[in-house]
C-alpha atoms as a PDB file:
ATOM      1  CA  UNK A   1      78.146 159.355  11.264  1.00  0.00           C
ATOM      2  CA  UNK A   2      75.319 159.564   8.628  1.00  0.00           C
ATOM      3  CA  UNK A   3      71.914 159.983   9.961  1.00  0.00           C
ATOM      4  CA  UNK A   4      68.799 158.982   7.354  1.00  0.00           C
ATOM      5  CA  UNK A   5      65.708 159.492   7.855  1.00  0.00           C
ATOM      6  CA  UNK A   6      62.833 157.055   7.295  1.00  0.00           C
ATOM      7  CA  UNK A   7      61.230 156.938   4.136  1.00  0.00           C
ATOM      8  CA  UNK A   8      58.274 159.367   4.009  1.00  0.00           C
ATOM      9  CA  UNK A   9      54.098 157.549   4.563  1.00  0.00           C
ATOM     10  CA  UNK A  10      51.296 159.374   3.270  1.00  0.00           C
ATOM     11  CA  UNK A  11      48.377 160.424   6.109  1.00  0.00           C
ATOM     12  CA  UNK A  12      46.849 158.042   7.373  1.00  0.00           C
ATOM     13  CA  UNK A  13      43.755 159.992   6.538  1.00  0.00           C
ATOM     14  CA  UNK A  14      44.218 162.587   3.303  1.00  0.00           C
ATOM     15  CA  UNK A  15      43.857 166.387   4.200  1.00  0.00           C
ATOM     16  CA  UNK A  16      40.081 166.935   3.202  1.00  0.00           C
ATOM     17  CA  UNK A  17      38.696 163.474   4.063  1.00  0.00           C
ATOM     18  CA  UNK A  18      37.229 163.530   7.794  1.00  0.00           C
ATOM     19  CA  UNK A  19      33.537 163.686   6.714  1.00  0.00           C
ATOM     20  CA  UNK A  20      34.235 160.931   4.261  1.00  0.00           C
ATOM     21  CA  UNK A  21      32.319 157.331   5.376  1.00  0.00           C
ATOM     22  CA  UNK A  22      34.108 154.085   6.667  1.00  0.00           C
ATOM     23  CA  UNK A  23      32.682 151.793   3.810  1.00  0.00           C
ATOM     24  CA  UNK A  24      33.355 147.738   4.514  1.00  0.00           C
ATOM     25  CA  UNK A  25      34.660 145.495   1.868  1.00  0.00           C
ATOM     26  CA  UNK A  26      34.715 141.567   1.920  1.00  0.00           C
ATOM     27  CA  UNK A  27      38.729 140.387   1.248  1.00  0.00           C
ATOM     28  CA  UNK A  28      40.378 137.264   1.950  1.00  0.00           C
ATOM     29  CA  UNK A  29      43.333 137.400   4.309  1.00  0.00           C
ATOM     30  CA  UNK A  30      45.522 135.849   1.645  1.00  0.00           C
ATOM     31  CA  UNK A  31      45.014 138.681  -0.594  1.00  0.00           C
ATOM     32  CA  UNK A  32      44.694 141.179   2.286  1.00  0.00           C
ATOM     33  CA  UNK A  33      48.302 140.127   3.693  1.00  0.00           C
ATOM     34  CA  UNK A  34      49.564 140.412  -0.020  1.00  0.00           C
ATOM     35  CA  UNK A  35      48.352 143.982  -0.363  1.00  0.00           C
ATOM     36  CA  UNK A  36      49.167 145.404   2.863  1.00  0.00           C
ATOM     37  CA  UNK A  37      52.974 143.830   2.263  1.00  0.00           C
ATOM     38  CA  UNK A  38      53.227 145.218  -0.829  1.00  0.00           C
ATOM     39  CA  UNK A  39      51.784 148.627   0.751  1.00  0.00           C
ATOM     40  CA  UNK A  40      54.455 148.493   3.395  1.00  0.00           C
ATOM     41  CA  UNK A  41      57.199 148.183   1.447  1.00  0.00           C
ATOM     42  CA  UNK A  42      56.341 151.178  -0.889  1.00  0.00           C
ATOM     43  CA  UNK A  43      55.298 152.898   2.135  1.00  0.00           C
ATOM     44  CA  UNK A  44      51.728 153.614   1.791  1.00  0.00           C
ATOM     45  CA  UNK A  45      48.467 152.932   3.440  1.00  0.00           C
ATOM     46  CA  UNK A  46      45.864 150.311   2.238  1.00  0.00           C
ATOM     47  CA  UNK A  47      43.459 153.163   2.197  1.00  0.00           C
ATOM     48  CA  UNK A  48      45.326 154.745   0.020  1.00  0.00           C
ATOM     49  CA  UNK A  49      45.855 151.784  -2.151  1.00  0.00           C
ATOM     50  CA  UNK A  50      41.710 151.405  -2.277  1.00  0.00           C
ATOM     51  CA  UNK A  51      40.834 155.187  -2.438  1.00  0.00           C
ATOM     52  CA  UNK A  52      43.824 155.319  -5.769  1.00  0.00           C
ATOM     53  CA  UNK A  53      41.876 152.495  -7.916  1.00  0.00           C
ATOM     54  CA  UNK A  54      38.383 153.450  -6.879  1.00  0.00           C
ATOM     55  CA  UNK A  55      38.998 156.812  -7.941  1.00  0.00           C
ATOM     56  CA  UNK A  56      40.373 155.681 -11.085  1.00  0.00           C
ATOM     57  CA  UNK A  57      37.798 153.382 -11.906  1.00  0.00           C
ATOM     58  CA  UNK A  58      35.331 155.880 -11.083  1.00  0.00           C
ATOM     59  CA  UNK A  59      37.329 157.933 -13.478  1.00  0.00           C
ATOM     60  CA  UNK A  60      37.314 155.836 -16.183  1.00  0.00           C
ATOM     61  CA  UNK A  61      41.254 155.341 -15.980  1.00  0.00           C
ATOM     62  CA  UNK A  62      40.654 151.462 -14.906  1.00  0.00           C
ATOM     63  CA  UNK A  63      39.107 149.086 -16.287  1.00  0.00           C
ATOM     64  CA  UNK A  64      38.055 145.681 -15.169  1.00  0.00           C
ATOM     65  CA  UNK A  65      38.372 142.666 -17.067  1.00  0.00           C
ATOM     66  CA  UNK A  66      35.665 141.245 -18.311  1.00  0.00           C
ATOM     67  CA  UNK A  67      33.696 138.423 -16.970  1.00  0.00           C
ATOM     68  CA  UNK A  68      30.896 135.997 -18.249  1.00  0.00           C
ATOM     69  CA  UNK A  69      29.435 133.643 -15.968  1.00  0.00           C
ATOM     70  CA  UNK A  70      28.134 130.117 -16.663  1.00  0.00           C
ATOM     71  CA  UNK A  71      25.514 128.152 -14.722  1.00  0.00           C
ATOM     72  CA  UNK A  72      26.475 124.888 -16.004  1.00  0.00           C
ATOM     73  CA  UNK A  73      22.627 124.677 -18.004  1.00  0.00           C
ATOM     74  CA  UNK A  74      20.710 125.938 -14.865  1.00  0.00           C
ATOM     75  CA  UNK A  75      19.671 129.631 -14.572  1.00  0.00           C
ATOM     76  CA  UNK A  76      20.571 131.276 -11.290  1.00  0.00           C
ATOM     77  CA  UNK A  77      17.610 130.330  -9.952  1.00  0.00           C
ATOM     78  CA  UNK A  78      18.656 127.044  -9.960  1.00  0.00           C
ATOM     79  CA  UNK A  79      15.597 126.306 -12.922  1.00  0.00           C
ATOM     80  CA  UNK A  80      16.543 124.354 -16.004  1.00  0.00           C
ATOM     81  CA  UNK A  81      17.952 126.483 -18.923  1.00  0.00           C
ATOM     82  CA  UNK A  82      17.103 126.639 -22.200  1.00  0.00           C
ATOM     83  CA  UNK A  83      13.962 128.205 -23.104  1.00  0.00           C
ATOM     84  CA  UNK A  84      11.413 131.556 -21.142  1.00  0.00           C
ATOM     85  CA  UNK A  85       8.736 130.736 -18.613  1.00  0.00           C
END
């Protein structure tokens, strides 16, 4: 009879962290459900997960891609483009 035991999870909360704030972030459930799968399988927390790449991009060791936006010839507020007023 072999006995195994279940694959280790980090803390739900990190030694060191109970002062730390419960901050709110806006995330579809599509992409939610794919991170907390992916979590699950490699048996960590989704606060771990967000606390990992804020803390590198914080760090400098992430970077974002970058991003122009266009307003299809109107300014964001909604004004014709083109020239200053």
């Amino acid at each position: 009879m072999t006995i195994t035991n279940p694959p280790l999870r980090r803390a739900r909360r990190p030694v060191g962290s109970k002062e730390d704030k419960v901050r709110s972030v806006r995330i579809s459930d599509e992409v939610w459900a794919r991170a907390r799968n992916r979590a699950a399988r490699e048996g960590v927390t989704i606060s771990h997960v967000l606390l990992s790449i804020v803390e590198g991009y914080g760090a400098g060791a992430v970077d974002l891609p970058k991003v122009s936006v266009s307003y299809s010839g109107r300014t964001p507020s909604g004004k014709k483009g083109g020239g200053r007023s």
